[in-house]
C-alpha atoms as a PDB file:
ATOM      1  CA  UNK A   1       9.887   9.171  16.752  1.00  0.00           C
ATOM      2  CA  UNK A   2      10.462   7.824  13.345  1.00  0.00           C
ATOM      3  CA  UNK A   3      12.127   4.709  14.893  1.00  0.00           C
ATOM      4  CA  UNK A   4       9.356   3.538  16.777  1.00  0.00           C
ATOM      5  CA  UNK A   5       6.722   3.989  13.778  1.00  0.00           C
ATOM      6  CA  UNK A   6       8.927   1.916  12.135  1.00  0.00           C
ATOM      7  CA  UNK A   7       9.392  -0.551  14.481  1.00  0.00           C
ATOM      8  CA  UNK A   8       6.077  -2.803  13.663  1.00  0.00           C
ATOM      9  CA  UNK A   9       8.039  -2.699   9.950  1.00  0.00           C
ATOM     10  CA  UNK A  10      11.241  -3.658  11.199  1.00  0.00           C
ATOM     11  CA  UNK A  11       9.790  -6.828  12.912  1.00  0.00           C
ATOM     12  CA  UNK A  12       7.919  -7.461  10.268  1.00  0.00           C
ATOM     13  CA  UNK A  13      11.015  -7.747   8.338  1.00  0.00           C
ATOM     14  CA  UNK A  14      12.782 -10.051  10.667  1.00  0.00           C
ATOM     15  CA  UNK A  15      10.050 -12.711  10.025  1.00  0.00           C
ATOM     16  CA  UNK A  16      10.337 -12.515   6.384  1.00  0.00           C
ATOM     17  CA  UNK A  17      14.176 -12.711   6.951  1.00  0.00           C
ATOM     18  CA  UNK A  18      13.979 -16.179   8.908  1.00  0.00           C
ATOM     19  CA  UNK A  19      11.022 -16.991   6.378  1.00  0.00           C
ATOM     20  CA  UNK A  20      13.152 -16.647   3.763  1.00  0.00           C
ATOM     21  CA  UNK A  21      16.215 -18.287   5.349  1.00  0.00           C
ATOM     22  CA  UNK A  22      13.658 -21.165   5.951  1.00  0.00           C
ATOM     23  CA  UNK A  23      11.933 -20.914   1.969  1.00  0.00           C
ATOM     24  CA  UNK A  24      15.749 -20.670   0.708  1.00  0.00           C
ATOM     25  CA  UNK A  25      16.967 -24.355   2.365  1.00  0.00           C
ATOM     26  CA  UNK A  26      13.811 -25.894   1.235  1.00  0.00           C
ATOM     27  CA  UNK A  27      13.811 -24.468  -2.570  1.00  0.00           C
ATOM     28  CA  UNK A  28      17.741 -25.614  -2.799  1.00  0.00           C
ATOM     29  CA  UNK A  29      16.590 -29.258  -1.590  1.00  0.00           C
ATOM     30  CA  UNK A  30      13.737 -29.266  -3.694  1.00  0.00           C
ATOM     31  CA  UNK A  31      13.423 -26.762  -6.768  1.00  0.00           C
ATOM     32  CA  UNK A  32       9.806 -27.430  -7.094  1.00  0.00           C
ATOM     33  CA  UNK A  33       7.654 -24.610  -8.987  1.00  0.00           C
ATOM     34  CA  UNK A  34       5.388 -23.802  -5.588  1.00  0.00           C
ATOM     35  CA  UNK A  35       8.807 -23.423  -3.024  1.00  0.00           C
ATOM     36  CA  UNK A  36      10.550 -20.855  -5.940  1.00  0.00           C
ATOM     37  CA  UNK A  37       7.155 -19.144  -6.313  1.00  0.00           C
ATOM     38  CA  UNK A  38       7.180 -18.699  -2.624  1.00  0.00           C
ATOM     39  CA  UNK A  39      11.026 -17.238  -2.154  1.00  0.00           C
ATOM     40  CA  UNK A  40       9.600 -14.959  -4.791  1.00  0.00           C
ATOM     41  CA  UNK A  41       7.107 -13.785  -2.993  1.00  0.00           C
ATOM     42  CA  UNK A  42       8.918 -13.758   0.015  1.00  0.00           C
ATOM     43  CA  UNK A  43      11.891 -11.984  -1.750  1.00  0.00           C
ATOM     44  CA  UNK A  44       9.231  -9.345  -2.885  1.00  0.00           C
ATOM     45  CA  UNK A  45       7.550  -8.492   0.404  1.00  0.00           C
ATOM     46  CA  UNK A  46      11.211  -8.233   1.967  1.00  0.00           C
ATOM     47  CA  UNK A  47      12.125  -5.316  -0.658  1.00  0.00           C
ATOM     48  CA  UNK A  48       8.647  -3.785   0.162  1.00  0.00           C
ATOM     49  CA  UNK A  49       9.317  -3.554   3.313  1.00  0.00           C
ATOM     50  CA  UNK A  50      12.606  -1.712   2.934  1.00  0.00           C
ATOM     51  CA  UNK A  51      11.282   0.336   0.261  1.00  0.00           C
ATOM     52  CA  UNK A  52       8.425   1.745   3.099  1.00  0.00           C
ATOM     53  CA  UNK A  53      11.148   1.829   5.938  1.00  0.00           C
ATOM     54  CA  UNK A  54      13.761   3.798   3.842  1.00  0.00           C
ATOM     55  CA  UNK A  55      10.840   6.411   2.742  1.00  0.00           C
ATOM     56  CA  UNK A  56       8.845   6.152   5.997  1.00  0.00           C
ATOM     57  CA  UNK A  57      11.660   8.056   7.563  1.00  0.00           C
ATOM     58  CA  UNK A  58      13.811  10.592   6.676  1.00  0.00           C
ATOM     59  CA  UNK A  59      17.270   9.397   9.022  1.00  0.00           C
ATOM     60  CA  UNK A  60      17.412   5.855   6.915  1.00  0.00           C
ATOM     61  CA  UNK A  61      19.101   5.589   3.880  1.00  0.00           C
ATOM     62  CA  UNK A  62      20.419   2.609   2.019  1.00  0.00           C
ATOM     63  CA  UNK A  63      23.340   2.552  -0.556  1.00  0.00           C
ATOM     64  CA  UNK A  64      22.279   1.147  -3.500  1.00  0.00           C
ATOM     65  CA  UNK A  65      25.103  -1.564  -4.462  1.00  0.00           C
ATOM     66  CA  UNK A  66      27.962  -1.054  -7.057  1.00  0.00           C
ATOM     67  CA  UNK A  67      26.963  -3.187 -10.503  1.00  0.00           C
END
């Protein structure tokens, strides 16, 4: 049940992933103010989007990493 109200989340996520993947080569080639602002934003809504998966259901939990 909770895995398929989170699936329109979890594909959501995949497109930020290969948006990011994209946002992250062109920001390296060209550092320019607009392509970091937009890996930030795309950074953000990736971190949303776990944030609502992890506490949309109660089976997913994510370590937090060692610092």
């Amino acid at each position: 049940m909770a895995r398929d109200m989170n699936r329109p989340l979890i594909n959501y996520l995949t497109r930020q992933r290969h948006l990011f993947e994209k946002q992250a080569r062109r920001t390296y080639q060209d550092p320019a103010r607009k392509n970091v602002h937009e890996l930030r934003v795309t950074i953000r809504r990736i971190r949303a989007a776990l944030w609502l998966i992890e506490h949309g259901s109660p089976r997913i939990s994510f370590r937090k990493l060692p610092s």
